[in-house]
Protein backbone atom coordinates (compact mmCIF):
# COMPACT_ATOMS: atom_id res chain seq x y z
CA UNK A 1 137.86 183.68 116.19
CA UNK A 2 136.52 184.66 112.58
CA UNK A 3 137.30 187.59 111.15
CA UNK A 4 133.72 188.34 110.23
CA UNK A 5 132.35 188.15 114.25
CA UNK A 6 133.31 187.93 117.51
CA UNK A 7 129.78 186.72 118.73
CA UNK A 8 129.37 183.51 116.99
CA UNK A 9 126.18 181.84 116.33
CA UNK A 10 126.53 178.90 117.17
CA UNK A 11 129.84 177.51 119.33
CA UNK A 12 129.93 173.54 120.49
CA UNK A 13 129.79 173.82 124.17
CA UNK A 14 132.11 170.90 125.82
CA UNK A 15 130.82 169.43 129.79
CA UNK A 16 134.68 169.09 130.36
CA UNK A 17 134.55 165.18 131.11
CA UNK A 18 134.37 164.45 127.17
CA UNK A 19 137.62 163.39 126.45
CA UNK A 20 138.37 161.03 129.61
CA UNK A 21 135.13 159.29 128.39
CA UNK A 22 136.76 158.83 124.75
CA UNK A 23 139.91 158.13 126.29
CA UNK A 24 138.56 155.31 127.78
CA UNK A 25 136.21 153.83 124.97
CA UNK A 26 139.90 153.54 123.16
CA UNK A 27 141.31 151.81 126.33
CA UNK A 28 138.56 149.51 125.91
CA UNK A 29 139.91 148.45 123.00
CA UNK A 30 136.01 148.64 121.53
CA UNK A 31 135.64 152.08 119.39
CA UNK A 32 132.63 150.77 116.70
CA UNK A 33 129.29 150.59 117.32
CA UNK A 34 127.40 148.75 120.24
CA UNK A 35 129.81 149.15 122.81
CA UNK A 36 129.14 150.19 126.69
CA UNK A 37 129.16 153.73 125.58
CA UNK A 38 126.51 153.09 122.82
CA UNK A 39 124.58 151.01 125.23
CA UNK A 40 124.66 153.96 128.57
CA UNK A 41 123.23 156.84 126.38
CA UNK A 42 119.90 154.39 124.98
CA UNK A 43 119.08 153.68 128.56
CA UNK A 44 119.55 157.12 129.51
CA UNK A 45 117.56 158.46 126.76
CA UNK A 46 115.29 155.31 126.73
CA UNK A 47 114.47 156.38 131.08
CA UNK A 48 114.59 159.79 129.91
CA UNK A 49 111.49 159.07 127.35
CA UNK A 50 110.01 156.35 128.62
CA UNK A 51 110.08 154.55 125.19
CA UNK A 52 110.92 150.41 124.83
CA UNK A 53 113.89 151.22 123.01
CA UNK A 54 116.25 154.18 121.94
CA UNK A 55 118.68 153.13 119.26
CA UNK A 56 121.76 155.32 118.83
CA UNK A 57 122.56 155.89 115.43
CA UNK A 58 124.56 158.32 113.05
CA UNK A 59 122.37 161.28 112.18
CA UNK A 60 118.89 162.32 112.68
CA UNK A 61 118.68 162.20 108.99
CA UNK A 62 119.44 158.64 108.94
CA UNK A 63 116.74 157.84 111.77
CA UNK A 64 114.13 159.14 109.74
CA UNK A 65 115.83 156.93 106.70
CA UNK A 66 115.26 153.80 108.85
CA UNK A 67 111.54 155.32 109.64
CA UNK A 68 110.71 154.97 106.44
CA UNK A 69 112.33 151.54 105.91
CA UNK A 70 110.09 150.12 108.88
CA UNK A 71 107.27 152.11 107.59
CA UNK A 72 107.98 150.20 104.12
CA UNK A 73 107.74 153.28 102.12
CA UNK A 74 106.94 152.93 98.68
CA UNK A 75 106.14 154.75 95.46
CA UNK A 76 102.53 155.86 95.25
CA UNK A 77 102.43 156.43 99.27
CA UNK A 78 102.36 159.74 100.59
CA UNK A 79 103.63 161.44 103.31
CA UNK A 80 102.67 164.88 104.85
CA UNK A 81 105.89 167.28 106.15
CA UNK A 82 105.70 170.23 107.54
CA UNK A 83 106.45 173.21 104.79
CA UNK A 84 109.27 174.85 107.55
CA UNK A 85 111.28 172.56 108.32
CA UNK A 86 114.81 170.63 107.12
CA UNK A 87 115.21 168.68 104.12
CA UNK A 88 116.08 165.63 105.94
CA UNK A 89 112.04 165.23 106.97
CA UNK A 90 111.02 165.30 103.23
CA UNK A 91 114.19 163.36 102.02
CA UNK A 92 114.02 160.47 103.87
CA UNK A 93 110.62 159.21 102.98
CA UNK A 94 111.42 160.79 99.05
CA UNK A 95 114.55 158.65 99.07
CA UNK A 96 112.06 155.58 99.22
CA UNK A 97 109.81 157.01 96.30
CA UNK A 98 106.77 158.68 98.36
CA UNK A 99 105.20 161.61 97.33
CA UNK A 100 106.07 164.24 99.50
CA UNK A 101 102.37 166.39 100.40
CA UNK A 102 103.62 169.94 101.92
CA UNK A 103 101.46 171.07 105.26
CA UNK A 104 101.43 175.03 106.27
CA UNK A 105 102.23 176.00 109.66
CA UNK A 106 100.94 177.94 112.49
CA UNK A 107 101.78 181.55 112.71
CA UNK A 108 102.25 181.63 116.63
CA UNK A 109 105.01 178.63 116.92
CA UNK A 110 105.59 177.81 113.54
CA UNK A 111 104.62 173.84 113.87
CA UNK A 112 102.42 172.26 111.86
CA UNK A 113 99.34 173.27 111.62
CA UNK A 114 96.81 170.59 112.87
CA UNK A 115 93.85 172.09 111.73
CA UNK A 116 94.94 171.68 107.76
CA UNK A 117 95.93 168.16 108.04
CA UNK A 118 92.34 166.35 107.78
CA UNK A 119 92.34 168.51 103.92
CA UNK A 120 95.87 166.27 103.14
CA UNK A 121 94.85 163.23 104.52
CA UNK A 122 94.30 160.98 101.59
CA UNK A 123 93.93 157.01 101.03
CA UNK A 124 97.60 156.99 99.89
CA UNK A 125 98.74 158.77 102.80
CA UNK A 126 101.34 156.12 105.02
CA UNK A 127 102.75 159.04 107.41
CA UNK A 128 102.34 162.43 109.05
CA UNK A 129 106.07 163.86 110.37
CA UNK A 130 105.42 166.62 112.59
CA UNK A 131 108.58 168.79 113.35
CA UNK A 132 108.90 170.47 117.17
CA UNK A 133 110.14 173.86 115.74
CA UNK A 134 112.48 175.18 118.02
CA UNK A 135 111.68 172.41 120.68
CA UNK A 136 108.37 174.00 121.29
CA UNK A 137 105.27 170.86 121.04
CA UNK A 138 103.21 170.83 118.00
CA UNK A 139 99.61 171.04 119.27
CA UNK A 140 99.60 167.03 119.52
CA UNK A 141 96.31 165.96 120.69
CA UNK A 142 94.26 166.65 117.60
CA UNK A 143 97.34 165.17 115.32
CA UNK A 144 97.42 161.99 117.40
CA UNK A 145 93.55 161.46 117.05
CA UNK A 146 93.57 162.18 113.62
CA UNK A 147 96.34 159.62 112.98
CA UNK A 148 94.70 156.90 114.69
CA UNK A 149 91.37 157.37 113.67
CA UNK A 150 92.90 157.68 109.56
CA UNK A 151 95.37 154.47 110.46
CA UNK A 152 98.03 156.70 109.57
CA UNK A 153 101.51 156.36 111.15
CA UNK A 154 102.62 159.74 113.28
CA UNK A 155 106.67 160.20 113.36
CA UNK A 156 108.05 162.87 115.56
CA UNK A 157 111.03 164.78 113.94
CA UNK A 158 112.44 166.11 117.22
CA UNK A 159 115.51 167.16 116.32
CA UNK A 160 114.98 170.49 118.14
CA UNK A 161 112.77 169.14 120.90
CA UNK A 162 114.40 166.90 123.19
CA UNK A 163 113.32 167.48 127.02
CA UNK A 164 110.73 169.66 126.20
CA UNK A 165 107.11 168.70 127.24
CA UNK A 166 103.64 168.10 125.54
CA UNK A 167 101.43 168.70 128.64
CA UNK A 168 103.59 166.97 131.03
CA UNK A 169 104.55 164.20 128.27
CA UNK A 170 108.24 164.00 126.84
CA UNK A 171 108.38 164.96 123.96
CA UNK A 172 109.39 162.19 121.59
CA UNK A 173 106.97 159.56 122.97
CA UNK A 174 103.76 160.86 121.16
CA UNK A 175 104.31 158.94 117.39
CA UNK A 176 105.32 155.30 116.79
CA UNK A 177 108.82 156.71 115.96
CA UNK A 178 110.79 159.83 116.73
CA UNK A 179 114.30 160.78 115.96
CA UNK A 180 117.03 162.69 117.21
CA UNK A 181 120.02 164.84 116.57
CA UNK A 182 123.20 165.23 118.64
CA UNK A 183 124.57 167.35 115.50
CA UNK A 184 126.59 170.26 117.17
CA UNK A 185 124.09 172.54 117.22
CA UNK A 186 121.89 170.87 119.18
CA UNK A 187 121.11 171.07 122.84
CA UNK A 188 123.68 168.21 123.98
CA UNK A 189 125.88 167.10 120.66
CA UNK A 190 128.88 164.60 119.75
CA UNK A 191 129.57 166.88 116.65
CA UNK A 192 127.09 164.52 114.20
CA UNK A 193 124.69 161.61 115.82
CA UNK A 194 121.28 160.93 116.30
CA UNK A 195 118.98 158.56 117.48
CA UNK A 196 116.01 156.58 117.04
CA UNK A 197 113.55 156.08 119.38
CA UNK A 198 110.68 153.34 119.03
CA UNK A 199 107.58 153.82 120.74
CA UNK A 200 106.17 150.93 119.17
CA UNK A 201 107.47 147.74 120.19
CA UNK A 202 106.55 146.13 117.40
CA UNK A 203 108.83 147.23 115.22
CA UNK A 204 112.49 146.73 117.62
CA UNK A 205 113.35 143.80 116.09
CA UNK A 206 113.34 145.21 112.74
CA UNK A 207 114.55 148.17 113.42
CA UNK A 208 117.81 146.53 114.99
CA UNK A 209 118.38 144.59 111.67
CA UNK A 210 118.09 148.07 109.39
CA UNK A 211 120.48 149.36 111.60
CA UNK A 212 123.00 146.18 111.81
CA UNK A 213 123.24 145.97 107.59
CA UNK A 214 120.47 143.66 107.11
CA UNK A 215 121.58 141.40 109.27
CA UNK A 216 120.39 139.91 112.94
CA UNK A 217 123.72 140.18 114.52
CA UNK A 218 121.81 141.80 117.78
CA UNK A 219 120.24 137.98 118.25
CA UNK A 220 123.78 136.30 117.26
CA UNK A 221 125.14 138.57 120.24
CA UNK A 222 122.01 137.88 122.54
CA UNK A 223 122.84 133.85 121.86
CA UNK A 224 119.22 133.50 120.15
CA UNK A 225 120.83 132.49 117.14
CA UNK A 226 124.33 130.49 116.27
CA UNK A 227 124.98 133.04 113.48
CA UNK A 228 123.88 135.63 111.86
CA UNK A 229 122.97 136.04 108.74
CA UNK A 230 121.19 138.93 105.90
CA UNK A 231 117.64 138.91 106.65
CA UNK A 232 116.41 141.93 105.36
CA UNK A 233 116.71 145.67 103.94
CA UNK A 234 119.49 147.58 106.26
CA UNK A 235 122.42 149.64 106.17
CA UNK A 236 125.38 150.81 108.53
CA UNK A 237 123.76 153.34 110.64
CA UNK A 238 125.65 152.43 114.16
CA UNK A 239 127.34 155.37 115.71
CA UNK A 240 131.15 154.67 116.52
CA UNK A 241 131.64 154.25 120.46
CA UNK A 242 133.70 157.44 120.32
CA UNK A 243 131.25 159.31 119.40
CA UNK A 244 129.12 157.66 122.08
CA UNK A 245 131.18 158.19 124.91
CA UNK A 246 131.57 161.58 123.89
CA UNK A 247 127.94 162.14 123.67
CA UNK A 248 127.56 160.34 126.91
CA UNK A 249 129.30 163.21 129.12
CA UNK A 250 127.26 165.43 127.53
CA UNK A 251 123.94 163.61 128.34
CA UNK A 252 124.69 163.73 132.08
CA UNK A 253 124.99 166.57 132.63
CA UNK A 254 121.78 167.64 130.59
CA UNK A 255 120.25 169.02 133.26
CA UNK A 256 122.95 171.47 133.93
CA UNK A 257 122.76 172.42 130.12
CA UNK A 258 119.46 172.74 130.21
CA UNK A 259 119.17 174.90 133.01
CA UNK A 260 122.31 177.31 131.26
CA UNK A 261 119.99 177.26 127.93
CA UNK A 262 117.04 178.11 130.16
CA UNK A 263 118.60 181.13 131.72
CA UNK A 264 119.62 182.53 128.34
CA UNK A 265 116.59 181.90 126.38
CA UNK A 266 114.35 183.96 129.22
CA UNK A 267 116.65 186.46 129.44
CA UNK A 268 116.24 187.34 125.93
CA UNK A 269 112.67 187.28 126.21
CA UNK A 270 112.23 189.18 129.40
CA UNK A 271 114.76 191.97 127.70
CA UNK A 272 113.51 192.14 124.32
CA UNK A 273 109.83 192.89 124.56
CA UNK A 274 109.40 196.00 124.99
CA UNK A 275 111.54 196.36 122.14
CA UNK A 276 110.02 194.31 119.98
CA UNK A 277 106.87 195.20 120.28
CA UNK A 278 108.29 198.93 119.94
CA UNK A 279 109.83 198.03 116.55
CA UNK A 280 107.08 195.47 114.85
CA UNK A 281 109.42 192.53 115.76
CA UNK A 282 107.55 189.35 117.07
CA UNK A 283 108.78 186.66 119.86
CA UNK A 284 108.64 183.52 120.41
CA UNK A 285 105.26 181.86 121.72
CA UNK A 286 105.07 178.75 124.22
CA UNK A 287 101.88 177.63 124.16
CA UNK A 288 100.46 177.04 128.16
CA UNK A 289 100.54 172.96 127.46
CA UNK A 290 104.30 173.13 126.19
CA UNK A 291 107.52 173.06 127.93
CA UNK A 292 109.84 174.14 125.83
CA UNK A 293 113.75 172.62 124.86
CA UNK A 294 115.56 176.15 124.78
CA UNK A 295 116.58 174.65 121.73
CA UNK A 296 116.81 178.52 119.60
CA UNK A 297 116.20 181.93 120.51
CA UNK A 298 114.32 183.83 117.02
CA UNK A 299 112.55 186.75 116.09
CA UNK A 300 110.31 187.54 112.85
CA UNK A 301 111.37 190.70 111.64
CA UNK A 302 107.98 192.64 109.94
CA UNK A 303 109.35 192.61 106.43
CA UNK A 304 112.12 190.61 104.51
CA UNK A 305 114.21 193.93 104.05
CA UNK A 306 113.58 194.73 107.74
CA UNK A 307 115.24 191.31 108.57
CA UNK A 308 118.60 191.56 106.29
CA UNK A 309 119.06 195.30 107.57
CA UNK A 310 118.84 193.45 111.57
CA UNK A 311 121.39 190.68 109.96
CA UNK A 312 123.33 193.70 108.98
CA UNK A 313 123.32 195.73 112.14
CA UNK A 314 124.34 193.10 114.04
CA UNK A 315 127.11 191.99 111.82
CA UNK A 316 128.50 195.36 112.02
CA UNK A 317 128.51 194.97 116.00
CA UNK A 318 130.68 191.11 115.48
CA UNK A 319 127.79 189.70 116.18
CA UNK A 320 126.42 186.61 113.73
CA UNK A 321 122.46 186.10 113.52
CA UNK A 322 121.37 184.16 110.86
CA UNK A 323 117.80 183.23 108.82
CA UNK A 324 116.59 179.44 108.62
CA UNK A 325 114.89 177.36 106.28
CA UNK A 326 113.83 177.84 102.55
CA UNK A 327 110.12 176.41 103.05
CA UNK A 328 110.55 173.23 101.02
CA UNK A 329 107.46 174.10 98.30
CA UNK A 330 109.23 176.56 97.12
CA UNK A 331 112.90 174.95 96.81
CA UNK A 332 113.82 173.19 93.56
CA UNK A 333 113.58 169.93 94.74
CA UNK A 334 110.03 171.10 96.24
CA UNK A 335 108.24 171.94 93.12
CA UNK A 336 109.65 168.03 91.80
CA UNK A 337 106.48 167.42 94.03
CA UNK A 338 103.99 169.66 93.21
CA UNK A 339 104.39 172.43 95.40
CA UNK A 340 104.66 176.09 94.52
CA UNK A 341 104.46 179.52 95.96
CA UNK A 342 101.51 180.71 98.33
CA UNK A 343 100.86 176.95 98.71
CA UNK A 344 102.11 177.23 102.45
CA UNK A 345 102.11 181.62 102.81
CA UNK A 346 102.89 181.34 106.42
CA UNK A 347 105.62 179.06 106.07
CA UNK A 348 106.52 181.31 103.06
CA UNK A 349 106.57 184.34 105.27
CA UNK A 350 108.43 182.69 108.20
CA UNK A 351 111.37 182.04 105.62
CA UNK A 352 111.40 185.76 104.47
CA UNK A 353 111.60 187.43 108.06
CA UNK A 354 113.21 184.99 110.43
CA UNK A 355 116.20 185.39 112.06
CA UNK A 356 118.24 183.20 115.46
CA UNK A 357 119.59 185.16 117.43
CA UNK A 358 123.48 183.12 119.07
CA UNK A 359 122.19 180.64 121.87
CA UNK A 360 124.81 177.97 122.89
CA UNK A 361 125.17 176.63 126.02
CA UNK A 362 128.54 178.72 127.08
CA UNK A 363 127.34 181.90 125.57
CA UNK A 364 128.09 183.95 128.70
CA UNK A 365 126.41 186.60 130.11
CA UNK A 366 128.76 188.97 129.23
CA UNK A 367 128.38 188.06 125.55
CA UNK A 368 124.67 187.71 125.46
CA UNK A 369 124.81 191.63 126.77
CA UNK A 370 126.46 192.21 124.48
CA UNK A 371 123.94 190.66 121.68
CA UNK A 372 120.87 192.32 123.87
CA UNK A 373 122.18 195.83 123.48
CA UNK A 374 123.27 195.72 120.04
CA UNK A 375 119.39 194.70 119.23
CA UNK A 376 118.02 197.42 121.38
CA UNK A 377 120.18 199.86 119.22
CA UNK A 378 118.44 198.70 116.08
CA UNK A 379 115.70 200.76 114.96
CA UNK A 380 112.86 199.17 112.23
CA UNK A 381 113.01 202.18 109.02
């Protein structure tokens, strides 16, 4: 326990069959990549999303790197991000020389905001990457329409949104790529993982080369081939079976985690409105067409001063809540591609009063109480 808090933020939540599934990916005497383990979680995930193939791999971060590989990123392309989001969604595609173009985001969820995007669509542009902030759906439909009508390539970033729903649809299943994160704070987690899913068949067999080192070992092991050889751009992005198997407890029993995530997220909501609106604090919004992952439970404070006083008050009770993202036009690195302050103002604003409020799967009820009444004792000056 830290000395700091008794309430953590964040706390890796274990299914309890974890280690006999690691135990026996060692007795297997297979513990790299592309083992059984590796293999159960993409059909799970692959049934789960209804995509042609799922494609475990070592981070969400380096999905999106093997996004922009397929995507053949090069300088002089550009690619449109989301303003609030992580730097993994504007480093991936930077990392292969595109010209990152910053997009502002809707003040009631925080995604994207659609209705800017035709204004940043250019002839250069190779990519929109919308992010599912908090594992609530970007308004989809209009992106989708604009991407196909523009020829433009739609990646999901759903690093926050697996199992939630875009009017019925998983999401994950809307752009010719998404990715994933199992990092531990995610909704089911092998401590760092991700994956890749491909909507667009077209692409599998490359995509299993960038992920093999270049080579097409997957055919050599499929007996299409007699060996295998370097055939193209790739890198080592196979997850070790370990952290498969590990990963793989966790994934069946996501509808039990789920369900526990579910039950804390609504009780926050249900007990913190009147309060909120009592104080000038603002909820989350779900939009009617979205189901949402219980992926984080947040609150926009009304002022930046308001916000580090809450961060404060809670802190004083053991209890850690913390702020998210620096929008990324206004980070170092940002400005490197034009962008600046009051390019993105709700973005900007998001980053000055957000704050998460803990939401793991174990956090029991007792705990969350505990949380709910030390935020009904705080009082906006």
């Amino acid at each position: 326990m830290s000395a700091g808090y008794d309430i953590p933020f964040n706390r890796p939540s274990l299914i309890g069959t974890e280690q006999g599934f690691v135990r026996d990916a060692y007795e297997n005497g297979h513990i790299s990549g592309g083992g059984a383990f590796t293999e159960r979680c993409e059909e799970l995930l692959r049934a789960e999303l209804h995509a042609p193939r799922v494609m475990l791999v070592t981070s969400c971060t380096h999905a999106l790197e093997m996004c922009a590989l397929l995507l053949e990123i090069r300088p002089g392309d550009e690619v449109i991000v989301p303003a609030y989001t992580f730097t993994s969604t504007a480093n991936a595609f930077a990392l292969r020389g595109a010209r990152i173009v910053f997009a502002d985001v809707r003040p009631d969820t925080l995604n994207i905001d659609e209705r800017d995007l035709e204004a940043l669509v250019t002839d250069r542009t190779k990519a929109i990457v919308v992010v599912h902030y908090a594992g609530v759906a970007c308004d989809l439909q209009p992106i989708v329409d604009l991407a196909s009508r523009r020829g433009i390539t739609l990646v999901e970033d759903n690093a926050h949104g697996l199992f939630g729903r875009y009017r019925g649809r998983p999401l994950g299943s809307f752009g010719a790529f998404a990715t994933l994160s199992f990092h531990e704070t995610k909704n089911v987690t092998c401590g760092e993982g991700g994956a890749l899913v491909v909507n667009d068949a077209r692409y599998i067999e490359r995509a299993e080369i960038i992920r093999d080192k270049g080579t097409d070992r997957g055919r050599f092991f499929r007996g299409e081939v007699d060996k295998y050889s370097w055939v193209g751009l790739g890198s080592s992005y196979a997850i070790s079976e370990l952290l498969a198997a590990f990963l793989l407890a966790q994934l069946e029993e996501r509808d039990a985690v789920q369900a526990a995530r579910m039950r804390i997220w609504h009780r926050y909501a249900e007990r913190l409105a009147e309060w909120a609106e009592e104080q000038s604090f603002s909820l989350p919004v779900v939009p009617d067409q979205c189901e949402h992952s219980a992926h984080m439970f947040f609150l926009l404070a009304p002022s930046h001063a308001e916000r580090q006083r809450f961060i404060a008050h809670l802190l004083a009770h053991r209890i850690l809540a913390v702020s998210h993202y620096v929008p990324l036009n206004v980070s170092p690195k940002g400005a490197e591609f034009g962008g600046s302050p009051g390019e993105c103002p709700v973005a900007e604003d998001a980053g000055e009063r957000l704050v998460r409020l803990p939401l793991f799967t174990s956090l029991g009820d007792a705990d969350q109480e505990r949380v709910i009444e030390a935020v009904l004792a705080f009082q906006s000056a």
